[in-house]
C-alpha atoms as a PDB file:
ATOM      1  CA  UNK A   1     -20.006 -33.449   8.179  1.00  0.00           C
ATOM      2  CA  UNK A   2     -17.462 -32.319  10.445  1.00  0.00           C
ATOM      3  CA  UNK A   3     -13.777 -34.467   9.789  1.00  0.00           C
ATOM      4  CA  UNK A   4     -10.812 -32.911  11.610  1.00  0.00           C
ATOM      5  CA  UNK A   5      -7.286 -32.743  10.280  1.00  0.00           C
ATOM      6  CA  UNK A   6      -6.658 -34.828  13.416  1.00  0.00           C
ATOM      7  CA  UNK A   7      -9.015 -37.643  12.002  1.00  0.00           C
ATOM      8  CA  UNK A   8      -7.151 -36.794   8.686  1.00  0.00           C
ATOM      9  CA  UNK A   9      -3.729 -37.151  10.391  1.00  0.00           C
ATOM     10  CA  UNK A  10      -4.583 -40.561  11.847  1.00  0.00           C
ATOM     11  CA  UNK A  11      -5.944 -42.050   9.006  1.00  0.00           C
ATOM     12  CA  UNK A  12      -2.962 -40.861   7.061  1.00  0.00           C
ATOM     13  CA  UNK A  13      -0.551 -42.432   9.662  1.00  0.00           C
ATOM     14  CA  UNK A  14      -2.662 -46.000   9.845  1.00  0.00           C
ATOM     15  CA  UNK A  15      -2.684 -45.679   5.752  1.00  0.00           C
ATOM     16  CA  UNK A  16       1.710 -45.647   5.830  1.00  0.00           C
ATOM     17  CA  UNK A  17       2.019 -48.168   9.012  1.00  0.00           C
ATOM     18  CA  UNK A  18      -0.725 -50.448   8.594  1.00  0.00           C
ATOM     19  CA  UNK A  19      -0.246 -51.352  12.332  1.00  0.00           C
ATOM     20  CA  UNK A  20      -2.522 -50.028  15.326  1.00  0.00           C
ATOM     21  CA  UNK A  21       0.475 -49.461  17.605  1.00  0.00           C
ATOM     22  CA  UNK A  22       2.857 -47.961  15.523  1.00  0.00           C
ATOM     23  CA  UNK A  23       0.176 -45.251  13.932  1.00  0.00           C
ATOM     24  CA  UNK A  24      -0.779 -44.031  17.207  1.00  0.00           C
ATOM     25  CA  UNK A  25       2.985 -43.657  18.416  1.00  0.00           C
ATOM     26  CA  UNK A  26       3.673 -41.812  15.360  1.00  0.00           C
ATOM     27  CA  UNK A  27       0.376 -39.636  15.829  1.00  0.00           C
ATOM     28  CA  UNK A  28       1.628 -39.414  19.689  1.00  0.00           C
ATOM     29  CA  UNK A  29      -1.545 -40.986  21.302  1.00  0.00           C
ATOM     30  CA  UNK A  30      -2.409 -43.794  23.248  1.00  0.00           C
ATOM     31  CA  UNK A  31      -4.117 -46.681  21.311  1.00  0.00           C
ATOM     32  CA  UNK A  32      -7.007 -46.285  22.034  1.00  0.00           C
ATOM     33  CA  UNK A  33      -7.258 -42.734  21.646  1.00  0.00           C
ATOM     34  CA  UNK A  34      -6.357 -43.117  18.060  1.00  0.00           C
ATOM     35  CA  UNK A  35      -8.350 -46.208  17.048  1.00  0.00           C
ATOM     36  CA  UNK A  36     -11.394 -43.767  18.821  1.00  0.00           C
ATOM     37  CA  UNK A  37     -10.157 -41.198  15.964  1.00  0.00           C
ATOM     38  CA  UNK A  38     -10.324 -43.747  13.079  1.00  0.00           C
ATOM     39  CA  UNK A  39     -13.567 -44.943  14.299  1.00  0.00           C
ATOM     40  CA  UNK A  40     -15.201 -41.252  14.692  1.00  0.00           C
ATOM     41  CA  UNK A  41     -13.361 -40.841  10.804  1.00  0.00           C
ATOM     42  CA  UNK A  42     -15.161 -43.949   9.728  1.00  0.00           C
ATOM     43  CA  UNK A  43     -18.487 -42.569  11.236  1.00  0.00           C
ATOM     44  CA  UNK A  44     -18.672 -38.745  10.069  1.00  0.00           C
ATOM     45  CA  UNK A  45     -17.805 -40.703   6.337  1.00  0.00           C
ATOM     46  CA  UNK A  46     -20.201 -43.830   6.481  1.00  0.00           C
ATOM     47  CA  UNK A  47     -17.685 -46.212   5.694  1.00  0.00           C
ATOM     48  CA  UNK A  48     -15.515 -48.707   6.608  1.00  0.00           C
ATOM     49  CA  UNK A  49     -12.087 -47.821   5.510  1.00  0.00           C
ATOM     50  CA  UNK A  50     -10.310 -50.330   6.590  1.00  0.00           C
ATOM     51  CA  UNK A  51     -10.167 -53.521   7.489  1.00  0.00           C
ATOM     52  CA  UNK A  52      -8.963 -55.188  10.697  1.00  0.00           C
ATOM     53  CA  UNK A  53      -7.821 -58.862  11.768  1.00  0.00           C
ATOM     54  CA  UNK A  54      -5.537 -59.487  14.832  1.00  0.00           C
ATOM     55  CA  UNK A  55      -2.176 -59.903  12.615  1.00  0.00           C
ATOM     56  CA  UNK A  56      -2.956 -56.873   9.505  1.00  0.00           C
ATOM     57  CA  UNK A  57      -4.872 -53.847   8.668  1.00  0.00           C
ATOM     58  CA  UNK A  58      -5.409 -53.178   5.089  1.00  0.00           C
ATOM     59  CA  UNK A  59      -7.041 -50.274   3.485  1.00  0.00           C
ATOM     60  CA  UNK A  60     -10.541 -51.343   1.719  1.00  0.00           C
ATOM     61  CA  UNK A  61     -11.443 -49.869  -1.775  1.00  0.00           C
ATOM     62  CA  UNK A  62     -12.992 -47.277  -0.159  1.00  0.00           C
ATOM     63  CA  UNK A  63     -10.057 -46.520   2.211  1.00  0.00           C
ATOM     64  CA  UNK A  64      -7.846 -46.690  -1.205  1.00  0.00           C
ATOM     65  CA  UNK A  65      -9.582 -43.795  -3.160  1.00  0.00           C
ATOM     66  CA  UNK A  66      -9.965 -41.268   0.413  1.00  0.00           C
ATOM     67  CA  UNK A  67      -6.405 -41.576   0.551  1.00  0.00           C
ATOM     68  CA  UNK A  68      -5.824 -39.219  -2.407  1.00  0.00           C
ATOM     69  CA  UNK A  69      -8.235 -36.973  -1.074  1.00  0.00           C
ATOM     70  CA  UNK A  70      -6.695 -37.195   2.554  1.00  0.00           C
ATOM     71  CA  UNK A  71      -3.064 -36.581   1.381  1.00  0.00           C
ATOM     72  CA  UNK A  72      -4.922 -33.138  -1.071  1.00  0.00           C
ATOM     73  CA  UNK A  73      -6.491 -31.590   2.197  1.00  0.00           C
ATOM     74  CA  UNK A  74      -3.671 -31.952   4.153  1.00  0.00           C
ATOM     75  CA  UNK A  75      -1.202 -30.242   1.585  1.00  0.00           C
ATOM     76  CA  UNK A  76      -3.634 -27.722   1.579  1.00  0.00           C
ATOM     77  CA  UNK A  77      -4.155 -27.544   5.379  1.00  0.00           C
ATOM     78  CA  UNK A  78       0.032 -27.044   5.597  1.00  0.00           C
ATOM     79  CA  UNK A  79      -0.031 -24.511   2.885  1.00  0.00           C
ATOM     80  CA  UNK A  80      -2.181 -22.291   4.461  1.00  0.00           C
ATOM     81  CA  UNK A  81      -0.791 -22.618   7.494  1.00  0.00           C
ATOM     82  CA  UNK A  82       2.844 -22.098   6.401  1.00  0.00           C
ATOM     83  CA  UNK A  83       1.579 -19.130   4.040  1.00  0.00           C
ATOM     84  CA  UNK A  84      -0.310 -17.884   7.453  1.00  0.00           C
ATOM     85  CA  UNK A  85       3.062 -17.772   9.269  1.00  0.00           C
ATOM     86  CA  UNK A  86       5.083 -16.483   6.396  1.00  0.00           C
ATOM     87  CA  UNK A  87       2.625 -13.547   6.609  1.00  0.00           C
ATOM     88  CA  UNK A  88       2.986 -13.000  10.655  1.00  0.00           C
ATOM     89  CA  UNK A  89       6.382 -13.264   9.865  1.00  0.00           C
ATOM     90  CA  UNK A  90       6.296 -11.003   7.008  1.00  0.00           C
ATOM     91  CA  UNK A  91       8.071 -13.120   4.711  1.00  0.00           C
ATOM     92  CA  UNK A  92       5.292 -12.876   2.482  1.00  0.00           C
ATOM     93  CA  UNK A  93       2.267 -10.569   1.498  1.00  0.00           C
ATOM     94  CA  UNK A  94       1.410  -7.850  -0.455  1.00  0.00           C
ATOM     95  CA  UNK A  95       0.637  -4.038   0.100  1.00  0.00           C
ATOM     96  CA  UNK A  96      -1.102  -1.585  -1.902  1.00  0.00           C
ATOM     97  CA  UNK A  97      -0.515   1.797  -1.652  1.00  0.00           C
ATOM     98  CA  UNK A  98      -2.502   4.956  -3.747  1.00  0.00           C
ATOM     99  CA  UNK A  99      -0.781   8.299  -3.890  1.00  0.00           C
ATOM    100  CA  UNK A 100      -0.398  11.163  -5.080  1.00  0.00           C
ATOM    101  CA  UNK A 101       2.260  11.269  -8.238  1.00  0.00           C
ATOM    102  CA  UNK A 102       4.775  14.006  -6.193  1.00  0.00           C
ATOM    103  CA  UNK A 103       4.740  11.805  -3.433  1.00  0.00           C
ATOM    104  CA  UNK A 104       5.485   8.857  -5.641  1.00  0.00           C
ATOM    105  CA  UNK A 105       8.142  10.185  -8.132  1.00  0.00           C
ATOM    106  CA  UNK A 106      10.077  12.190  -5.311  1.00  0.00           C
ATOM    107  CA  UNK A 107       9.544  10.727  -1.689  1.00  0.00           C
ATOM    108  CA  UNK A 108       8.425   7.302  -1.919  1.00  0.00           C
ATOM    109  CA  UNK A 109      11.375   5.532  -3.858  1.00  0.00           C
ATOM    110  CA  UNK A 110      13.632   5.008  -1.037  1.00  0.00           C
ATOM    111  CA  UNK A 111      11.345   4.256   1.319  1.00  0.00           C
ATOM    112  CA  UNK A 112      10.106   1.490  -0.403  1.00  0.00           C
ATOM    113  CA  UNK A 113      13.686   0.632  -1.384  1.00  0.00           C
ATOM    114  CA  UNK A 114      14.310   0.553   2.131  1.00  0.00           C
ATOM    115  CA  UNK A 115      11.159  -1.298   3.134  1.00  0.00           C
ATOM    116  CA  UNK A 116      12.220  -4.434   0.218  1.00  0.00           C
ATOM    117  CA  UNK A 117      15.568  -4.821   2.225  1.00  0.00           C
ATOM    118  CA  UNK A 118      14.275  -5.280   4.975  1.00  0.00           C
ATOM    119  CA  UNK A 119      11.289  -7.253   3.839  1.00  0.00           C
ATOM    120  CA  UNK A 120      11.867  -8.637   0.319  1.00  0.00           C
ATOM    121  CA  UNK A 121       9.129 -11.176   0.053  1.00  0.00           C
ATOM    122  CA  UNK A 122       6.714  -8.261   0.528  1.00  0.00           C
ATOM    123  CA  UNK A 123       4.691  -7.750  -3.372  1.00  0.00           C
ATOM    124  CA  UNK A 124       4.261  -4.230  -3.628  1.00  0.00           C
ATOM    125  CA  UNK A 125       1.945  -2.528  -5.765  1.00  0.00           C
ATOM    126  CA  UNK A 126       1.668   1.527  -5.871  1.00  0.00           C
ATOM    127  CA  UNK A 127      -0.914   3.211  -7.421  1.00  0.00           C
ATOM    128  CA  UNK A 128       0.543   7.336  -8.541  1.00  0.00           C
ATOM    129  CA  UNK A 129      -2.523   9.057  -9.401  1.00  0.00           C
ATOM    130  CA  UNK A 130      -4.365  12.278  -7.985  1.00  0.00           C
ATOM    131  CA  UNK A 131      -6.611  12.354  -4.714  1.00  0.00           C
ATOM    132  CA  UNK A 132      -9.888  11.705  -5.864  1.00  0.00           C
ATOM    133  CA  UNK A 133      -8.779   8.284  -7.331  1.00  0.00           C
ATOM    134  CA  UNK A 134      -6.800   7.902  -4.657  1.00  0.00           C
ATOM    135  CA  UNK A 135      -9.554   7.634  -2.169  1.00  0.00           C
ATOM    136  CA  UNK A 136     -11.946   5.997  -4.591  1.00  0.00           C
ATOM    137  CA  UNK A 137      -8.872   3.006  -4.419  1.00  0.00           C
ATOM    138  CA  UNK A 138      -9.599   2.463  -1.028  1.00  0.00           C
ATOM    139  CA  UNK A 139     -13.194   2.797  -0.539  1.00  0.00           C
ATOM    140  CA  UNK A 140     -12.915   0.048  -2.949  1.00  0.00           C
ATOM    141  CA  UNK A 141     -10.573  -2.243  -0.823  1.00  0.00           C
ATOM    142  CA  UNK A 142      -8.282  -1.664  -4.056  1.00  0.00           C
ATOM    143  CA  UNK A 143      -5.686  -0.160  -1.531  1.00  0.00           C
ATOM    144  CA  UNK A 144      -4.966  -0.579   1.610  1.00  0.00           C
ATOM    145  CA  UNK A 145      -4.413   3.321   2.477  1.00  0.00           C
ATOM    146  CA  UNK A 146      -3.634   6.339   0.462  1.00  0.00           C
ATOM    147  CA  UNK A 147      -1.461   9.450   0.675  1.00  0.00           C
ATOM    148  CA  UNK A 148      -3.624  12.072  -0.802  1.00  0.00           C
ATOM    149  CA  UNK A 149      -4.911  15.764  -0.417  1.00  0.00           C
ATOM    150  CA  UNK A 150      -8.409  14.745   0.460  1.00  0.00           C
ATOM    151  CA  UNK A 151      -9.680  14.817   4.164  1.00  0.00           C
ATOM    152  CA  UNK A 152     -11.527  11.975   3.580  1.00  0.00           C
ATOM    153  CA  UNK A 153     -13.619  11.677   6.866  1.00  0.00           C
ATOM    154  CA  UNK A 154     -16.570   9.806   6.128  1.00  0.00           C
ATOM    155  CA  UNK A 155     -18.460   6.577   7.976  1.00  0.00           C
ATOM    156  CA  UNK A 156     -16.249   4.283   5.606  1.00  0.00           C
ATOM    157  CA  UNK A 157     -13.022   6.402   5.792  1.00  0.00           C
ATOM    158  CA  UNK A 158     -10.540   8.306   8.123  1.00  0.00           C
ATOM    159  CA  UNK A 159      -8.155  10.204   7.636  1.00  0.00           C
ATOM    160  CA  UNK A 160      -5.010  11.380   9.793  1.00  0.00           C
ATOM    161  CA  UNK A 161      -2.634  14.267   9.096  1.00  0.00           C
ATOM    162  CA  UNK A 162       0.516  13.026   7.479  1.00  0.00           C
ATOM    163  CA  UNK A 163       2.794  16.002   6.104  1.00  0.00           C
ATOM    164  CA  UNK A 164       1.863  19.683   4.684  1.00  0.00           C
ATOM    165  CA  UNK A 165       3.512  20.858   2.035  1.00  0.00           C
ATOM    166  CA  UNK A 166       4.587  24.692   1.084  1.00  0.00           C
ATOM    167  CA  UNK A 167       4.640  26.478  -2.522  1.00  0.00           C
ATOM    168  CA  UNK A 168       7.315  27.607  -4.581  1.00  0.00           C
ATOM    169  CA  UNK A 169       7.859  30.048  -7.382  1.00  0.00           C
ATOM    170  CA  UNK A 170       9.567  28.477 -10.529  1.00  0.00           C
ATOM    171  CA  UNK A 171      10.956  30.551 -12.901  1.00  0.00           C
ATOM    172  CA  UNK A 172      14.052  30.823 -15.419  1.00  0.00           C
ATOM    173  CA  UNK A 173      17.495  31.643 -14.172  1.00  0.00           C
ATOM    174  CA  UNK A 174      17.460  34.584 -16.123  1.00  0.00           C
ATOM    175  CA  UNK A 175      13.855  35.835 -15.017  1.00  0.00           C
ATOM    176  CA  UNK A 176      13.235  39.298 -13.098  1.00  0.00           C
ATOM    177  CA  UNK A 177      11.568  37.238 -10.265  1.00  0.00           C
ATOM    178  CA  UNK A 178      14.935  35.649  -9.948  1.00  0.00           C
ATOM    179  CA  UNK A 179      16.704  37.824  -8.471  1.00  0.00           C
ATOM    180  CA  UNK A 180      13.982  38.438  -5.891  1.00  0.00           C
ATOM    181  CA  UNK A 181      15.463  37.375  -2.156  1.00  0.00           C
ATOM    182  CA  UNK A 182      15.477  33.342  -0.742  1.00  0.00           C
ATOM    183  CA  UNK A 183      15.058  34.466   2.347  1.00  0.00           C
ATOM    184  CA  UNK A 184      11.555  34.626   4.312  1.00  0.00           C
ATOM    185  CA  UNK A 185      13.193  38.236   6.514  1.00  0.00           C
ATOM    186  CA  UNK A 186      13.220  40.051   3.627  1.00  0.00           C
ATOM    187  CA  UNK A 187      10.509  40.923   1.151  1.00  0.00           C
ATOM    188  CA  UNK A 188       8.599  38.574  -0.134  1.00  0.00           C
ATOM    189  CA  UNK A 189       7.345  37.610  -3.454  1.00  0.00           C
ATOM    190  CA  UNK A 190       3.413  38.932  -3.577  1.00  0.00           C
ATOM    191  CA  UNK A 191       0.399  37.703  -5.464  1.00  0.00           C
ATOM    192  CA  UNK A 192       0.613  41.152  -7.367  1.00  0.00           C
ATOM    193  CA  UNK A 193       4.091  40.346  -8.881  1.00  0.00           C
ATOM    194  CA  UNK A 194       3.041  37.229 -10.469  1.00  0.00           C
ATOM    195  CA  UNK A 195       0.283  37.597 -11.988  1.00  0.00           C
ATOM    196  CA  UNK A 196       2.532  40.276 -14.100  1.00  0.00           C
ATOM    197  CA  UNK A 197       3.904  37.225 -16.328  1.00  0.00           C
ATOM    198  CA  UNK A 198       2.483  34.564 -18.497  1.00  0.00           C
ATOM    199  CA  UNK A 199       2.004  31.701 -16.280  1.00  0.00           C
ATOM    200  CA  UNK A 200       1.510  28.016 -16.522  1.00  0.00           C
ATOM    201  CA  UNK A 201      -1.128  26.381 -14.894  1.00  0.00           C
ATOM    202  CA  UNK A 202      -1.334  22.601 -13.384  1.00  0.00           C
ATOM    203  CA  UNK A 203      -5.028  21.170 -14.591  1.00  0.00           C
ATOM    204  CA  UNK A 204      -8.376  22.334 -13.046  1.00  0.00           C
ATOM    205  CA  UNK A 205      -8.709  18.893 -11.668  1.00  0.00           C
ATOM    206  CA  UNK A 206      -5.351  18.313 -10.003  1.00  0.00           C
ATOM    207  CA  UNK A 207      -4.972  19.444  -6.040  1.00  0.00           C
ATOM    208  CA  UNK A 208      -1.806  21.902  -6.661  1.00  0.00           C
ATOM    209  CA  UNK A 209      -3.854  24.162  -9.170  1.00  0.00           C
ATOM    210  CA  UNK A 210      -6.898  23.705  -6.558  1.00  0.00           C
ATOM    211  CA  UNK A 211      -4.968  25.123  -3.338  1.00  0.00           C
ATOM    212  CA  UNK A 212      -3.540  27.664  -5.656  1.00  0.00           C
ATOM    213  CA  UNK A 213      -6.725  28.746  -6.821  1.00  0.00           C
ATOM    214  CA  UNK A 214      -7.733  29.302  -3.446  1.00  0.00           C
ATOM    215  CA  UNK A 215      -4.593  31.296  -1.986  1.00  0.00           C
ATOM    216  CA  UNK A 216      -4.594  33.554  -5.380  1.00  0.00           C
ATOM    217  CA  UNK A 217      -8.273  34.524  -5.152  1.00  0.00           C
ATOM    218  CA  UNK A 218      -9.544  36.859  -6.435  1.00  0.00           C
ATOM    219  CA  UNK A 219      -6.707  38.111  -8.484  1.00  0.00           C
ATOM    220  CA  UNK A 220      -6.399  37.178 -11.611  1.00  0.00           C
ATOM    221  CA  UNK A 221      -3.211  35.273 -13.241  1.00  0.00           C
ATOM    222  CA  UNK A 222      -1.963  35.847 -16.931  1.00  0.00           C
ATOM    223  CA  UNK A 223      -2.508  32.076 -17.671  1.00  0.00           C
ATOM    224  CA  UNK A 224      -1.476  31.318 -20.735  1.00  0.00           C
ATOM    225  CA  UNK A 225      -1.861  27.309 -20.592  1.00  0.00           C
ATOM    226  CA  UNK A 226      -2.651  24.673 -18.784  1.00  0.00           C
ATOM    227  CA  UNK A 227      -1.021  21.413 -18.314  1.00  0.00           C
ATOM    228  CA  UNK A 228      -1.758  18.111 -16.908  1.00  0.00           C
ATOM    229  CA  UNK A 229       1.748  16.598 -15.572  1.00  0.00           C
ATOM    230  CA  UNK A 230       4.712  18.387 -13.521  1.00  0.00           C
ATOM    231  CA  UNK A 231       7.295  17.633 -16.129  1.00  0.00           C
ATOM    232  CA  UNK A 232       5.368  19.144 -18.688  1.00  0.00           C
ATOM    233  CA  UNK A 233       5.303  22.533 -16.241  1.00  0.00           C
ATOM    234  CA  UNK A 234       8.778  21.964 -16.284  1.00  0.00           C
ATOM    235  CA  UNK A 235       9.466  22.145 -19.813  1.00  0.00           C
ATOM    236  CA  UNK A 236       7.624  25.143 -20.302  1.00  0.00           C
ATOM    237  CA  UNK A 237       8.942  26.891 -17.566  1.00  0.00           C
ATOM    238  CA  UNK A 238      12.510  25.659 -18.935  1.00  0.00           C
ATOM    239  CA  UNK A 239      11.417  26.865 -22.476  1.00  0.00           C
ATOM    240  CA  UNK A 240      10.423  30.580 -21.491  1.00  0.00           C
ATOM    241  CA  UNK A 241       6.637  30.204 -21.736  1.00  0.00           C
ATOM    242  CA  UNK A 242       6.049  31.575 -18.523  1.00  0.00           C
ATOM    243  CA  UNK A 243       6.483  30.877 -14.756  1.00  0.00           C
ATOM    244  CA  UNK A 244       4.828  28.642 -12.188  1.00  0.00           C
ATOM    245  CA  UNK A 245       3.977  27.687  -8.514  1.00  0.00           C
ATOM    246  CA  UNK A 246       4.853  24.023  -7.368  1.00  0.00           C
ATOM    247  CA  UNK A 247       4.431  22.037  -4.007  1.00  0.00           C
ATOM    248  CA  UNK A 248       7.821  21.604  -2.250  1.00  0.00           C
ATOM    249  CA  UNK A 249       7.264  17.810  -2.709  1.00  0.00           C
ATOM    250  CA  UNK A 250       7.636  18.435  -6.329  1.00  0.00           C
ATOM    251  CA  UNK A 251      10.771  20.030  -6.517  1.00  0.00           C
ATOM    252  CA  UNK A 252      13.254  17.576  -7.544  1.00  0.00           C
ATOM    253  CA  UNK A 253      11.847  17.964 -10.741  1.00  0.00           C
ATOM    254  CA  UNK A 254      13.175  21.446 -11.179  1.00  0.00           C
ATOM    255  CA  UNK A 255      16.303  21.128 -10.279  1.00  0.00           C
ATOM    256  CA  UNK A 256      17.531  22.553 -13.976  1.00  0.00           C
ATOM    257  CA  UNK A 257      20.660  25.040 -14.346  1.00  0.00           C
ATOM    258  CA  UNK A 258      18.344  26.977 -16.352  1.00  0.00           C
ATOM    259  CA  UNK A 259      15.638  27.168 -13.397  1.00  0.00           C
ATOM    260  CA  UNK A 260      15.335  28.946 -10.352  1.00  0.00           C
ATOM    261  CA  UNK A 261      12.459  28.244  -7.292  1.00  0.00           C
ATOM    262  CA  UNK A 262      11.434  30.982  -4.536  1.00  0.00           C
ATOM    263  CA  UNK A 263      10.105  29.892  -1.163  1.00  0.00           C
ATOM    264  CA  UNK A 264       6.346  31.429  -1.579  1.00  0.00           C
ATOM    265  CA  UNK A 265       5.392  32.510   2.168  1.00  0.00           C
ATOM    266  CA  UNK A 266       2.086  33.054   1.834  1.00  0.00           C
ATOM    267  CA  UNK A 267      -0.135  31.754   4.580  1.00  0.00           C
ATOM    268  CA  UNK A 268      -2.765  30.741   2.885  1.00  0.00           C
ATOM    269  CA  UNK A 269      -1.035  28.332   0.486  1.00  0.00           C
ATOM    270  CA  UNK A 270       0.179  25.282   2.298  1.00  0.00           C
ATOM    271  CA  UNK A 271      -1.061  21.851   1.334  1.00  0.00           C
ATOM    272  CA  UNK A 272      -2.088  19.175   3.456  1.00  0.00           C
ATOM    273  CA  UNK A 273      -1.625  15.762   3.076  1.00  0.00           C
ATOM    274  CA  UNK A 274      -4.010  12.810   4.464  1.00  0.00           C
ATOM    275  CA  UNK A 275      -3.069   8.936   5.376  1.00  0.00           C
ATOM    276  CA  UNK A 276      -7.112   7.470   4.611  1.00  0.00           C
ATOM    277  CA  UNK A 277      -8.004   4.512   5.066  1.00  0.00           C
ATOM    278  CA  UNK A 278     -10.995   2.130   5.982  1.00  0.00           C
ATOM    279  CA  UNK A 279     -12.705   1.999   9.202  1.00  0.00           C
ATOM    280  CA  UNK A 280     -14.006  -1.048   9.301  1.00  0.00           C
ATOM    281  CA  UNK A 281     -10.707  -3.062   7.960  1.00  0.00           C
ATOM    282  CA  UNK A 282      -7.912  -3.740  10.044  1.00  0.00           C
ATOM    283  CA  UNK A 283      -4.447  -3.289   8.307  1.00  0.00           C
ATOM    284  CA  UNK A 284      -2.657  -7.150   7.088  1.00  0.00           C
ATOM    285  CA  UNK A 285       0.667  -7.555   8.883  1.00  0.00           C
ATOM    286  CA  UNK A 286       2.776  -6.238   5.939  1.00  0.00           C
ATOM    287  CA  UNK A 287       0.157  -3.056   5.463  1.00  0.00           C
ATOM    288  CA  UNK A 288       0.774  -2.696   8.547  1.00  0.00           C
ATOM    289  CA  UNK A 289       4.747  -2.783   8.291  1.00  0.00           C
ATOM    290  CA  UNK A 290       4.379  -0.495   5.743  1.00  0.00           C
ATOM    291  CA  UNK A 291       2.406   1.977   7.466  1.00  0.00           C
ATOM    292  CA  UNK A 292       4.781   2.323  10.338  1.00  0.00           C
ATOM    293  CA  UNK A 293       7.494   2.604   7.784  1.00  0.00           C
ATOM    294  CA  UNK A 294       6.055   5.621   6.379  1.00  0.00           C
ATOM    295  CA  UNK A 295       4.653   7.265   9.127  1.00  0.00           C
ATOM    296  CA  UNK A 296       8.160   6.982  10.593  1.00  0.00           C
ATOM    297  CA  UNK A 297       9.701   9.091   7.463  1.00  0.00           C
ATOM    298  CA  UNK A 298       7.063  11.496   6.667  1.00  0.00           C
ATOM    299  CA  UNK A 299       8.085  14.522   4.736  1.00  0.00           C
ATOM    300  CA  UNK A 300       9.640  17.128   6.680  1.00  0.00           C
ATOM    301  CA  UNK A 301       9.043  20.873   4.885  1.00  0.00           C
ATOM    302  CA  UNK A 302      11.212  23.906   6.111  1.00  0.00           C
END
């Protein structure tokens, strides 16, 4: 069976007039054009719905119960149409976004803040975990891209470069490798002078201990714990427990009186950070808004 919304439209319109003449003005045809559409209608459904005499047309029983069913698709037909432009328009939609949790707690906030202004019919839905979920989100189609420390270049999956990220030295205030120099002319802080204190370590698992781990090799650290979240680093650090390193993305969560951060100028520790997402799925209108929205603001380091 294959009924139109035009066929739908006209039978609608003869339905309300009950006149020939008047339906096919209202559908903007010529009469015979539309009683052709009622009679194609009448053929794709086997049945007469209605019934004709030179002074009336009146709906038959069967014309009486499609009626329902003819006003039902074509609230359904507008919906989706006005729900398709809304989209286009971006007045609605929805994005979802996986990244990583320093991206999420420090950077992201007023871009998205600025993103809802503009767009506030947008649904939103962010995802702050580390890179391996990350990219597991959108292999999935459970995001539509992620920020994340992955290079995730596979048949499914590409990824572009989106912002790098350098290290820094946390430490108390009142800790000898505070007083060391901000600058990156004079001396800088070596490998060798850290691992001289008790340090705190981010979890095996997360990307900041994993970069780390590479730059620091093979010299051993005094580790004397290991934590899963940056605020708990934090607190330690605050507490006297020992020092740490931390992306630059991270640092608004050190900014304590009782903490100090170094610039670490090492070249091997610099973090990159991927946009991934699917190859074989174009981005919705509002993903796409959003994209552009962050690619135009990516983190700048120093």
């Amino acid at each position: 069976m294959n009924i139109s919304i035009r066929q739908i439209d006209a039978f609608l319109a003869l339905a309300g007039q009950r006149h020939f003449t008047r339906a096919a003005a209202q559908c903007h045809l010529s009469q015979p054009a539309f009683s052709a559409l009622i009679r194609s209608l009448e053929d794709e459904l086997q049945v007469r719905l209605f019934d004709r005499s030179t002074r009336h047309v009146e709906l038959t029983a069967e014309g009486v119960n499609f009626t329902e069913s003819a006003h039902r698709i074509r609230a359904e037909v507008d919906r989706a149409i006005t729900g398709m432009r809304d989209a286009v328009t971006l007045k609605r939609g929805k994005v979802s976004i996986a990244l990583l949790p320093s991206l999420a707690a420090g950077w992201l906030p007023q871009r998205l803040a600025e993103f809802r202004k503009r767009f506030p019919g947008i649904e939103l839905e962010i995802a702050d975990v580390l890179s391996e979920p990350c990219i597991e989100l959108v292999a999935a189609g459970k995001a539509d891209f992620a920020l994340a420390a992955i290079r995730a270049d596979t048949p499914d999956l590409q990824a572009e470069p989106f912002c790098s990220d350098d290290f820094h030295l946390v430490c108390r205030a009142d800790h000898p490798l505070a007083r060391r120099p901000r600058s990156r002319a004079q001396q800088p802080i070596s490998i060798e002078q850290l691992a001289q204190y008790p340090f705190i370590h981010m979890a095996r698992h997360s990307s900041v201990r994993q970069f780390l781990e590479a730059a620091l090799h093979p010299q051993p650290m005094n580790s004397v714990m290991e934590v899963e979240q940056l605020a708990t680093v934090m607190g330690m650090v605050r507490a006297g427990l020992g020092i740490s390193v931390i992306p630059a993305l991270t640092l608004f969560h050190f900014q304590q009186d009782e903490l100090v951060t170094r610039a670490l100028h090492w070249p091997a520790l610099r973090r990159q950070i991927y946009l991934v997402r699917r190859r074989d799925r174009s981005l919705s209108v509002a993903a796409q808004a959003m994209y552009d929205t962050l690619m135009e603001n990516r983190p700048v380091m120093g």
